[in-house]
Protein backbone atom coordinates (compact mmCIF):
# COMPACT_ATOMS: atom_id res chain seq x y z
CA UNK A 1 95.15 297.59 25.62
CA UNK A 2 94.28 300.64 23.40
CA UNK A 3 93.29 297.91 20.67
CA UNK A 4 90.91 296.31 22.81
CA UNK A 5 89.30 299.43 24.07
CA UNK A 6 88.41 300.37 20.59
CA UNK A 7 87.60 297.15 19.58
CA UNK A 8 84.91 297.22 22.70
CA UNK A 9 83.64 301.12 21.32
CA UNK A 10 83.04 299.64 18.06
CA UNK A 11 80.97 296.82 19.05
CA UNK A 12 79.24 298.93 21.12
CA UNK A 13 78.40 301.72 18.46
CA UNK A 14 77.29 298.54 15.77
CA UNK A 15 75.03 297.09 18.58
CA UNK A 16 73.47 300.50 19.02
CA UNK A 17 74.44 300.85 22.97
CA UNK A 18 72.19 297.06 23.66
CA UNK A 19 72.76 293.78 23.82
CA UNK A 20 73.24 292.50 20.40
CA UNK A 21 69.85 289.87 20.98
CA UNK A 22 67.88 292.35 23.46
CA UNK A 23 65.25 294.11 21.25
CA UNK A 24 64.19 297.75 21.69
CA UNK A 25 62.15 299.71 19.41
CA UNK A 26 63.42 299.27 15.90
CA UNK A 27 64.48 295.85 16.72
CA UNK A 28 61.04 294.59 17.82
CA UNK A 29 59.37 296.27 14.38
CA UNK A 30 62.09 294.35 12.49
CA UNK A 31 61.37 291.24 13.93
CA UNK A 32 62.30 288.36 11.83
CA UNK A 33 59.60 286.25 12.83
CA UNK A 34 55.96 288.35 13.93
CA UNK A 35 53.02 286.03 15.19
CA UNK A 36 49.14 287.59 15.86
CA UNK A 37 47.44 286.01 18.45
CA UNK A 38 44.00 287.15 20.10
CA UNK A 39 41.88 285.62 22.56
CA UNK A 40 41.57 284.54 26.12
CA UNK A 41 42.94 287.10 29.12
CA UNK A 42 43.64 284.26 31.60
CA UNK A 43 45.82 283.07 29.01
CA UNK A 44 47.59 286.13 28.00
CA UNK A 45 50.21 285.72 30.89
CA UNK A 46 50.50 281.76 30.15
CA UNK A 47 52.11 282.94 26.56
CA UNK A 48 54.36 284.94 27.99
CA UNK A 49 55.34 282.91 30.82
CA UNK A 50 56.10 280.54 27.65
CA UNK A 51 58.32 282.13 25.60
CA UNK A 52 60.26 283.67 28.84
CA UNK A 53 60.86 280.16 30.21
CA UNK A 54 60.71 278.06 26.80
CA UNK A 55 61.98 279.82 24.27
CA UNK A 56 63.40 283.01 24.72
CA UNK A 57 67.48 283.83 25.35
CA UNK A 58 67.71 285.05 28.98
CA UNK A 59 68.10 288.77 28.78
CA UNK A 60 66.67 289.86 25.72
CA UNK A 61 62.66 289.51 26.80
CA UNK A 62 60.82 293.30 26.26
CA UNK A 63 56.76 293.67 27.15
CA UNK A 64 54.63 296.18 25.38
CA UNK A 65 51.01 297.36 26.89
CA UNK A 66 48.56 299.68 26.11
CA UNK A 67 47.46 301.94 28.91
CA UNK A 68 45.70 304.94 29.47
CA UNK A 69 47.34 305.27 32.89
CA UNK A 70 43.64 304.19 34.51
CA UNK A 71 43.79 300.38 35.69
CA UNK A 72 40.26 300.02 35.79
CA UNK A 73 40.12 300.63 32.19
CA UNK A 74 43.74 299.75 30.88
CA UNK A 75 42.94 298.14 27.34
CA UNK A 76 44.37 294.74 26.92
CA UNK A 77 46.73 295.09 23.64
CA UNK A 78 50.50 293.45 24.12
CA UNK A 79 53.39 292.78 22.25
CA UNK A 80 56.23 290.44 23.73
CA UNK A 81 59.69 290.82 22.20
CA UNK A 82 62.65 288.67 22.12
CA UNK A 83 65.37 286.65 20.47
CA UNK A 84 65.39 283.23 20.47
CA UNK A 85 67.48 280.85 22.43
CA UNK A 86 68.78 277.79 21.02
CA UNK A 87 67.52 274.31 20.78
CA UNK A 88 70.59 273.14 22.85
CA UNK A 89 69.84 275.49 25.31
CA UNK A 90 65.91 275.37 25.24
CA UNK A 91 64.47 272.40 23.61
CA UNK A 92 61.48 273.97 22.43
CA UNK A 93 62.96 276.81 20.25
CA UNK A 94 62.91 274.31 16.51
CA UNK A 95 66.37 274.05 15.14
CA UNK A 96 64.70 276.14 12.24
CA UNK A 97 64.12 279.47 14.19
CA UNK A 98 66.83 279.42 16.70
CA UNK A 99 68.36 282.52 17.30
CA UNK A 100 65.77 284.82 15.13
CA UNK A 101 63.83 287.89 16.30
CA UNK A 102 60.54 287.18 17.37
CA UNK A 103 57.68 289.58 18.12
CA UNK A 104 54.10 287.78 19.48
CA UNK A 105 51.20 290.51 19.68
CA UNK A 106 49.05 289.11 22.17
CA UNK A 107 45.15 290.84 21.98
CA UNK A 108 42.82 289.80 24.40
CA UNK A 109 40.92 292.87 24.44
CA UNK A 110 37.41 291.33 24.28
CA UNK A 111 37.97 287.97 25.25
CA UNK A 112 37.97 284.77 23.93
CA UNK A 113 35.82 285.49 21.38
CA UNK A 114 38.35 287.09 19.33
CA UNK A 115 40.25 284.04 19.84
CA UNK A 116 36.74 282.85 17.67
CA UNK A 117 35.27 285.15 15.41
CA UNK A 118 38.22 285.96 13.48
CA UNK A 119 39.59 282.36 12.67
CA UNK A 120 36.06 281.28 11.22
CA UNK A 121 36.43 280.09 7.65
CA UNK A 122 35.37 282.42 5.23
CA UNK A 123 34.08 285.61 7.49
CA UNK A 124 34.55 288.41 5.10
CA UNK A 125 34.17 290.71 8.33
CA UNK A 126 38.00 289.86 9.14
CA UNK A 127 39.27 290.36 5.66
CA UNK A 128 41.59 293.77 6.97
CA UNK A 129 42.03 291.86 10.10
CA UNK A 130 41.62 293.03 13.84
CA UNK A 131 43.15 295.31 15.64
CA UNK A 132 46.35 294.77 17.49
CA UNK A 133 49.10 297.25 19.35
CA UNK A 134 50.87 299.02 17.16
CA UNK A 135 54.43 299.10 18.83
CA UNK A 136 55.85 302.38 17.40
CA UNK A 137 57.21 305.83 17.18
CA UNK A 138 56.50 308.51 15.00
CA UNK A 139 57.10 312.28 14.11
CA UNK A 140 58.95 312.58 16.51
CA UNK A 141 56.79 311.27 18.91
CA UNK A 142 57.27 308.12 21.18
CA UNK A 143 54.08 306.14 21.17
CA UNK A 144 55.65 303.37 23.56
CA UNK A 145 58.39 304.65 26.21
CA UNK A 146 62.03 303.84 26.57
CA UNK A 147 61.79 303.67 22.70
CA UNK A 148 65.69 302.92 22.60
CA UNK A 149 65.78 301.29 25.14
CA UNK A 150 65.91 297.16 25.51
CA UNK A 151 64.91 294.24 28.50
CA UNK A 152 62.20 296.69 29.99
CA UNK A 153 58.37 296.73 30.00
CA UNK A 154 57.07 299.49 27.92
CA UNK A 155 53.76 301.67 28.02
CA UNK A 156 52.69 302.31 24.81
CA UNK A 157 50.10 305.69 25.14
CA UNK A 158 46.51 304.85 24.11
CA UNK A 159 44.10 307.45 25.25
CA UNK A 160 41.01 306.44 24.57
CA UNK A 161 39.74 302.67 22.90
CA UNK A 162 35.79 301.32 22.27
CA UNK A 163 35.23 297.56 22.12
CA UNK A 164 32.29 298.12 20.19
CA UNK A 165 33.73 300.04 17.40
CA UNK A 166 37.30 298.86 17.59
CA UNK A 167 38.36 302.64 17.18
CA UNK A 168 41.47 304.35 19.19
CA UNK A 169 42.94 307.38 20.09
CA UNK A 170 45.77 308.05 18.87
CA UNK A 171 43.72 306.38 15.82
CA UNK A 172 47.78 304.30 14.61
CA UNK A 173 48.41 303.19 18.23
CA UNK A 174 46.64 299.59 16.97
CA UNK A 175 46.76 298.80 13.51
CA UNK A 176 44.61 295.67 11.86
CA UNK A 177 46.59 292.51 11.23
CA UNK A 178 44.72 289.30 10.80
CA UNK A 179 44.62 286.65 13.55
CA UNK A 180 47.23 283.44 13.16
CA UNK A 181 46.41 281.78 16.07
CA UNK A 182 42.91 282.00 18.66
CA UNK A 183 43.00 281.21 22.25
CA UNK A 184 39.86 280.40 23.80
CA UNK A 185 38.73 279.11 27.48
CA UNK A 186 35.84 277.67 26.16
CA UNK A 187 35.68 275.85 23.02
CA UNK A 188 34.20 277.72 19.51
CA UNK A 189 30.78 275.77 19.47
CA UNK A 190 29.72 277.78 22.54
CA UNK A 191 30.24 281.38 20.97
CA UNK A 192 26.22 280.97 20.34
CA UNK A 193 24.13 283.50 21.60
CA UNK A 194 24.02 285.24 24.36
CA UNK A 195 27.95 284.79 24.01
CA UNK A 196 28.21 286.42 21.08
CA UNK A 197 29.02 290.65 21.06
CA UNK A 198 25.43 292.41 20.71
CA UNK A 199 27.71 295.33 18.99
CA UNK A 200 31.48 295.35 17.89
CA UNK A 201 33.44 294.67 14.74
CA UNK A 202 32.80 290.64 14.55
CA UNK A 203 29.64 291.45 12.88
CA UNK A 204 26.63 289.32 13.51
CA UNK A 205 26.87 286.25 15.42
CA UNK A 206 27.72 282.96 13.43
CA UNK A 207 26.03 279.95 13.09
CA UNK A 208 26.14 277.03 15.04
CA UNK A 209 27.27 275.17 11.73
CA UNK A 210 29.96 277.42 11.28
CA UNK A 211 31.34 276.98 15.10
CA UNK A 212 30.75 273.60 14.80
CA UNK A 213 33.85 273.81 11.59
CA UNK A 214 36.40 275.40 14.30
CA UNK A 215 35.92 273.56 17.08
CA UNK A 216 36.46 270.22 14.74
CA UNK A 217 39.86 271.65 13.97
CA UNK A 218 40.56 273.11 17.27
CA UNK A 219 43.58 271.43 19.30
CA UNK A 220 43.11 271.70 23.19
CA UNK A 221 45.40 273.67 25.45
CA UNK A 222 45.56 273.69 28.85
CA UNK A 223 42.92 273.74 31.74
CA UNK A 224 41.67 276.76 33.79
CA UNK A 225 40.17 277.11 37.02
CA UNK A 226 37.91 279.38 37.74
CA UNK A 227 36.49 281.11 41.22
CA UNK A 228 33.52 282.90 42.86
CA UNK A 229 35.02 286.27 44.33
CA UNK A 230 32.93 288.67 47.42
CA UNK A 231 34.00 291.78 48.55
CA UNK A 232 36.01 292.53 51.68
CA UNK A 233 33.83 294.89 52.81
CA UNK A 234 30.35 294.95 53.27
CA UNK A 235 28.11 292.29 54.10
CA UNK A 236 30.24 289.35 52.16
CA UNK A 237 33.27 290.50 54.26
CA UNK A 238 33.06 287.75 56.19
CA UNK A 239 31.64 285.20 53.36
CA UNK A 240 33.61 281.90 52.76
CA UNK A 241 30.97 279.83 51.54
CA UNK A 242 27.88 279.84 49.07
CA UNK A 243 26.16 276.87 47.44
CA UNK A 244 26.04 276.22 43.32
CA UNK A 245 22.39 276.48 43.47
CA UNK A 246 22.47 279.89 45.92
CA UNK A 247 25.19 281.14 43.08
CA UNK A 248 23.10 280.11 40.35
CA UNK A 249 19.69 281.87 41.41
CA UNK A 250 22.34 285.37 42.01
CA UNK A 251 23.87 285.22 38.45
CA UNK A 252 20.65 284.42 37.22
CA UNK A 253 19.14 287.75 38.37
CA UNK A 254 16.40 285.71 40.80
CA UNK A 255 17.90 286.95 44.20
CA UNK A 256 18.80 290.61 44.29
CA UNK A 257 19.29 291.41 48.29
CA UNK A 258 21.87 289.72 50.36
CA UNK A 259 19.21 288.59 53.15
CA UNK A 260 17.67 286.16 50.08
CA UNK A 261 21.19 284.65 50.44
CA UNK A 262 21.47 281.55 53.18
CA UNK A 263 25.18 281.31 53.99
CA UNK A 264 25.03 277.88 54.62
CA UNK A 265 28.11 277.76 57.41
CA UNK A 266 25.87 278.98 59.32
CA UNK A 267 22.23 278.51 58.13
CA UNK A 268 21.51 282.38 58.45
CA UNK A 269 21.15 285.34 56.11
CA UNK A 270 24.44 286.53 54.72
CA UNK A 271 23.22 290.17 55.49
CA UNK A 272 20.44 292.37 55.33
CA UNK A 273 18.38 294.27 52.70
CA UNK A 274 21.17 295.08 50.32
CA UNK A 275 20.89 294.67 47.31
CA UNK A 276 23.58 292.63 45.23
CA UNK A 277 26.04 294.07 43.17
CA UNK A 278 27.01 291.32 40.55
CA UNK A 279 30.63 292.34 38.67
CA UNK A 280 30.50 290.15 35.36
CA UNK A 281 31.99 290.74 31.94
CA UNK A 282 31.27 291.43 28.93
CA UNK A 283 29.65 288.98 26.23
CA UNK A 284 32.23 287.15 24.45
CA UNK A 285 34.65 287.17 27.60
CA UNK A 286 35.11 282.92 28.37
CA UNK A 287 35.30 283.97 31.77
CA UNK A 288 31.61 285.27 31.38
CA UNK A 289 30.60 282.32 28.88
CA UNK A 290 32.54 280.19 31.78
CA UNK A 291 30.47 281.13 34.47
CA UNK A 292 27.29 280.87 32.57
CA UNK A 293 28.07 277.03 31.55
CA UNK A 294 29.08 276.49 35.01
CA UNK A 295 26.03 277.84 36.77
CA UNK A 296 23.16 278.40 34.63
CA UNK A 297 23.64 275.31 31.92
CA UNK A 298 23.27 278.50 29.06
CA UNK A 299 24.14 276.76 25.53
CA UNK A 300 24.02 273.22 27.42
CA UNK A 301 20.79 271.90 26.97
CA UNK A 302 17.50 271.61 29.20
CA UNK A 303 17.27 273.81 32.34
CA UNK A 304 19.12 276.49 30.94
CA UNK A 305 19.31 279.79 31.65
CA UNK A 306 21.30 283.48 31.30
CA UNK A 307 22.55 285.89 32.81
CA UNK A 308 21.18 289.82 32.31
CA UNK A 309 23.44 292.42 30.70
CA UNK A 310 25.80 294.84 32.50
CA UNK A 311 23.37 297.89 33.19
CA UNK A 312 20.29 295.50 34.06
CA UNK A 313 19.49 296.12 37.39
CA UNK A 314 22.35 295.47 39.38
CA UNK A 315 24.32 293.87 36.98
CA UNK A 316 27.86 295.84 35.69
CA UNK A 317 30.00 294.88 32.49
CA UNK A 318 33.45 295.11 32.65
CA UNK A 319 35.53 294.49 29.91
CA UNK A 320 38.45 292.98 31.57
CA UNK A 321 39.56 291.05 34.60
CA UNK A 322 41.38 294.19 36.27
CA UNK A 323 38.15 296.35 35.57
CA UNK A 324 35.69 293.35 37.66
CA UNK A 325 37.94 292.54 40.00
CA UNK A 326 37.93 296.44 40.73
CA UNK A 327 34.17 296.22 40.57
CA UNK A 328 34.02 293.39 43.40
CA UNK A 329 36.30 295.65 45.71
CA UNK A 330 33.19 297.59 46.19
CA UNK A 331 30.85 296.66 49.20
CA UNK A 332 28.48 293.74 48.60
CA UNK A 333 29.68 292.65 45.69
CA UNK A 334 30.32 289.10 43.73
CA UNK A 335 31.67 288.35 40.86
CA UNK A 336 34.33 285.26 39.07
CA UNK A 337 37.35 285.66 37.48
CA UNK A 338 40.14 282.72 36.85
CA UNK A 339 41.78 281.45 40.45
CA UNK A 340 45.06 283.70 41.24
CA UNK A 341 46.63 285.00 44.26
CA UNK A 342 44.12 287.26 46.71
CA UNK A 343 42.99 289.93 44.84
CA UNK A 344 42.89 293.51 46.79
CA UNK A 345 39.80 294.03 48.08
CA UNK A 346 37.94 291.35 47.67
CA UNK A 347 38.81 287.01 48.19
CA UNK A 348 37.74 284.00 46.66
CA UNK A 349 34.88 281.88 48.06
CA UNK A 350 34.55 277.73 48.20
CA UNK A 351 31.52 276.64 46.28
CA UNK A 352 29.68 273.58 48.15
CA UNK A 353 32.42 273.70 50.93
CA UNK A 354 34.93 272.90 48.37
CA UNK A 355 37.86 275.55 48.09
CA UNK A 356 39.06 276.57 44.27
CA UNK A 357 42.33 275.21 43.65
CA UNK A 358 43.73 273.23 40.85
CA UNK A 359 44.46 269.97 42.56
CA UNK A 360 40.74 269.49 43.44
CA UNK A 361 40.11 270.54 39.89
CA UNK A 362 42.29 268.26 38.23
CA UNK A 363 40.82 264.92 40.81
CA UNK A 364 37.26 266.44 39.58
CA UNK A 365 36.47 267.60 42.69
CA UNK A 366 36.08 271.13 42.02
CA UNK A 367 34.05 271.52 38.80
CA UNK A 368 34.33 275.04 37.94
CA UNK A 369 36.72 274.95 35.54
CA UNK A 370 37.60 274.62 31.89
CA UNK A 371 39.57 273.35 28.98
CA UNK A 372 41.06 276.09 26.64
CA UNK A 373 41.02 275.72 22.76
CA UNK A 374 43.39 277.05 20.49
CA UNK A 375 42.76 277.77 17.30
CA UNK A 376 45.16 278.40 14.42
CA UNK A 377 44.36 280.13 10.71
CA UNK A 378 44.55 277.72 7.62
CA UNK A 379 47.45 278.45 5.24
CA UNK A 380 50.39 279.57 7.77
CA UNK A 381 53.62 278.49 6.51
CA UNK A 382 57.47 278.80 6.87
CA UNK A 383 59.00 280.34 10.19
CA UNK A 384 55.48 281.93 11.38
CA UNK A 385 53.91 278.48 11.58
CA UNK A 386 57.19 276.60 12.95
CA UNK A 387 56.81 279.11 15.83
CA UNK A 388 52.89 278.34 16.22
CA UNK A 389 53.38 275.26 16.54
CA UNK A 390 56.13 275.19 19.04
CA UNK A 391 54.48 277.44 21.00
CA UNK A 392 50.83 275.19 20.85
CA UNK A 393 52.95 271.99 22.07
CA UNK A 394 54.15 273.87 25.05
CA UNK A 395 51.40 275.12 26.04
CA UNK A 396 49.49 272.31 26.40
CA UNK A 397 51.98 270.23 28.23
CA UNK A 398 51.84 269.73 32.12
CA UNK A 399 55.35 270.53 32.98
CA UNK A 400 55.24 273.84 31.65
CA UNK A 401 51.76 275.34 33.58
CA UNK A 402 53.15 277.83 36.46
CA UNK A 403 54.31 276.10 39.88
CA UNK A 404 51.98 277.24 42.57
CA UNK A 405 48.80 275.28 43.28
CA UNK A 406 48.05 277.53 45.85
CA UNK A 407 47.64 280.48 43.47
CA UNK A 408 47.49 278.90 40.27
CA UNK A 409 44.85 278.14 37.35
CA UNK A 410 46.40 276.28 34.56
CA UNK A 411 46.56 272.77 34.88
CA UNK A 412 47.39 269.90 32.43
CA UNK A 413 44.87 267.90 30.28
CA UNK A 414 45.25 264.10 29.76
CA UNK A 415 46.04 262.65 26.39
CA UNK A 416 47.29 266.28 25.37
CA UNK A 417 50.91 267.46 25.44
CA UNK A 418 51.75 264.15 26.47
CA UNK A 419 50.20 264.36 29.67
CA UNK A 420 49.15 261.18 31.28
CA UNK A 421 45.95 261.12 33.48
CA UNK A 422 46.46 259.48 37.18
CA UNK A 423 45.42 260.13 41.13
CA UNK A 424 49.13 260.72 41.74
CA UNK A 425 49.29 263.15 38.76
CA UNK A 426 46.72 265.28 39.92
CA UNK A 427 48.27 266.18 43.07
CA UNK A 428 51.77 267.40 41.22
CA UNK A 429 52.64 270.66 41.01
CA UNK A 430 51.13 271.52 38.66
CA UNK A 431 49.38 268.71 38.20
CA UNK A 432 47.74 267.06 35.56
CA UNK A 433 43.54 266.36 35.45
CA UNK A 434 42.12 262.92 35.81
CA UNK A 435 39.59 263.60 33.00
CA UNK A 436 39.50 265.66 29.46
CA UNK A 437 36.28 267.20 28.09
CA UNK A 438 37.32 266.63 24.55
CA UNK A 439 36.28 270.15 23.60
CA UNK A 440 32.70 270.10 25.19
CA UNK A 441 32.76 272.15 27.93
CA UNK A 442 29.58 271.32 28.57
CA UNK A 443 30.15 267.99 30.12
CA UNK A 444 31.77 269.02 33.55
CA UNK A 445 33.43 266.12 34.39
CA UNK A 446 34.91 264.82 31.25
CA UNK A 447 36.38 261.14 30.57
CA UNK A 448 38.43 259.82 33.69
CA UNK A 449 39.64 257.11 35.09
């Protein structure tokens, strides 16, 4: 007995007090395997619903998030943190990489177009790279809590952060790395502008030539939906229903009071003399370059139009989904953000009496929606690009979206992943779309059946 207690003390002083595949602190920065990517928000959680289900040993999974401690302006900067299962186990994880250390930095700070700008062939801008969270501790000092700790979320301190100058406070809580792997809701070709950052570190907007290079060697991912959200209070507290063309003359700035507004359950004036309060985000944000395509045509030929900045009349910016969804809370608001559970304070809205889900999505019923591009730097090699790769082929595949059509907004594309495109496919859970877009989000529909 005495034999095996100390046997047990040793392995628990060599393990450092953890699970010998759980990674805290010092495990995470020796990673055997470390993988950039940077991109889309309503994708973020789709990665790490990936490698928690797909590849990851059960127990071992840590999260690491910026925050300033103020949701409406938490910076979007995460790490994810495990050790791989094995192949027997999880038939994704490559024979190659089973049972390393992994560590994905996930950036989608900014939007999709980071899943964009950075991967463009030869853009001396990224040379040093972007920025990414820098999961550390130093002097003394923990940058991200429960330092020594393993199989927790951890908040890593960043006081202040500006989008357009990439610049934090503490200035080492990010540190530049250079993007492996873009995710994008929209494909490259429509980072044109007005899509394209007016200020930030991606430098002047690129040319439709050089877009046109990355979205030939993009790979498609997964498909999102996307919804029209009013706020619970106020005149839209009662709002269920608003036509494209009503949507498109609000985004477009051309109604600005809520008794311009027909809701068309009832053929009457949604409210008064109020004016509207529009919650979009910021240029390069695919949500914002999604509802553009959707409603105004902007980038997609004749009749199109765009919508004004944040700060033009009663337009407001907001630089992630938390910070507009917070925005919409307020009275007589709208704004769009991918379909999810019922946000607090405000609720999602049908558009032409149809209700945003992904079953009427995927049977082309409910066009607001898009296909997601990933796109992955030239030259990766050895365990860093057997990872990639895994990690592209499951997301794009059907079976692996979230169950929860209710709620959800990833759906699978046909032809990709091995998906296969029928009537009775679209109505799994999740389900699989009747039609691809072949990276043109322009063309609403797609290819179908």
């Amino acid at each position: 007995m005495r034999n095996t207690l100390l046997l047990g003390a040793a392995v628990a002083a060599a393990l450092g007090m953890h699970s010998a595949n759980a990674l805290n602190g010092p495990d995470t920065l020796a990673a055997q395997i470390k993988l950039n990517v940077t991109g889309a928000s309503a994708q973020r959680d789709n990665f790490r619903n990936r490698l928690t289900q797909d590849f990851c040993l059960a127990g071992t999974f840590d999260t690491w998030q910026a925050t300033d401690n103020i949701a409406s302006t938490s910076e979007d900067f995460r790490a994810y943190s495990c050790t791989l299962d094995t192949n027997a186990n999880k038939p994704d994880v490559p024979v190659a990489i089973e049972g390393k250390s992994v560590v994905i930095y996930y950036r989608s700070e900014g939007g999709s177009v980071y899943g964009v700008g950075p991967l463009l062939a030869a853009n001396p801008t990224f040379a040093g790279g972007v920025k990414r969270l820098n999961v550390k501790e130093t002097d003394g000092t923990n940058y991200c809590d429960q330092w020594n700790v393993a199989g927790v979320t951890h908040n890593c301190r960043l006081q202040t952060y500006s989008l357009e100058t990439d610049i934090s406070n503490p200035a080492d809580a990010l540190a530049n790395d250079p993007s492996q792997l873009g995710v994008s809701d929209v494909e490259p070709a429509q980072f044109i502008n007005p899509n394209w950052p007016l200020v930030s570190p991606l430098g002047a907007a690129p040319t439709s030539t050089q877009l046109a290079g990355l979205n030939a060697t993009a790979v498609q991912g997964n498909g999102t939906v996307f919804a029209v959200l009013v706020s619970d209070s106020g005149v839209t507290a009662g709002l269920t229903n608003l036509t494209k063309e009503t949507l498109a003359n609000i985004f477009s700035g051309s109604v600005t009071t809520w008794d311009k507004v027909v809701n068309p359950d009832t053929n009457a004036a949604v409210g008064g003399n109020v004016p509207i309060r529009v919650c979009r985000r910021e240029r390069g944000s695919g949500t914002q370059v999604s509802a553009q395509r959707f409603f105004l045509d902007t980038n997609c030929g004749k009749g199109s139009r765009t919508m004004p900045d944040g700060g033009s009349g009663n337009f407001v910016d907001n630089n992630t989904n938390a910070a507009l969804i917070t925005c919409v809370a307020a009275p007589d608001a709208i704004g769009f953000a991918s379909f999810q559970a019922k946000p607090a304070g405000s609720h999602f809205i049908s558009i032409d009496g149809i209700a945003p889900n992904r079953v009427s999505a995927a049977l082309g019923k409910y066009d607001f929606n898009t296909e997601v591009t990933i796109q992955r730097r030239s030259g990766l090699s050895g365990d860093v690009a057997t990872l990639a790769t895994a990690i592209v082929s499951a997301a794009q595949r059907r079976a692996s979206q979230p169950v929860g059509n209710a709620t959800g907004s990833s759906f699978g594309l046909p032809g990709v992943g091995g998906n296969t495109a029928s009537i009775a496919n679209a109505q799994l859970d999740p389900p699989t779309a009747i039609g691809n877009k072949a990276k043109n989000n322009c063309n609403l529909k797609g290819s179908s059946l």
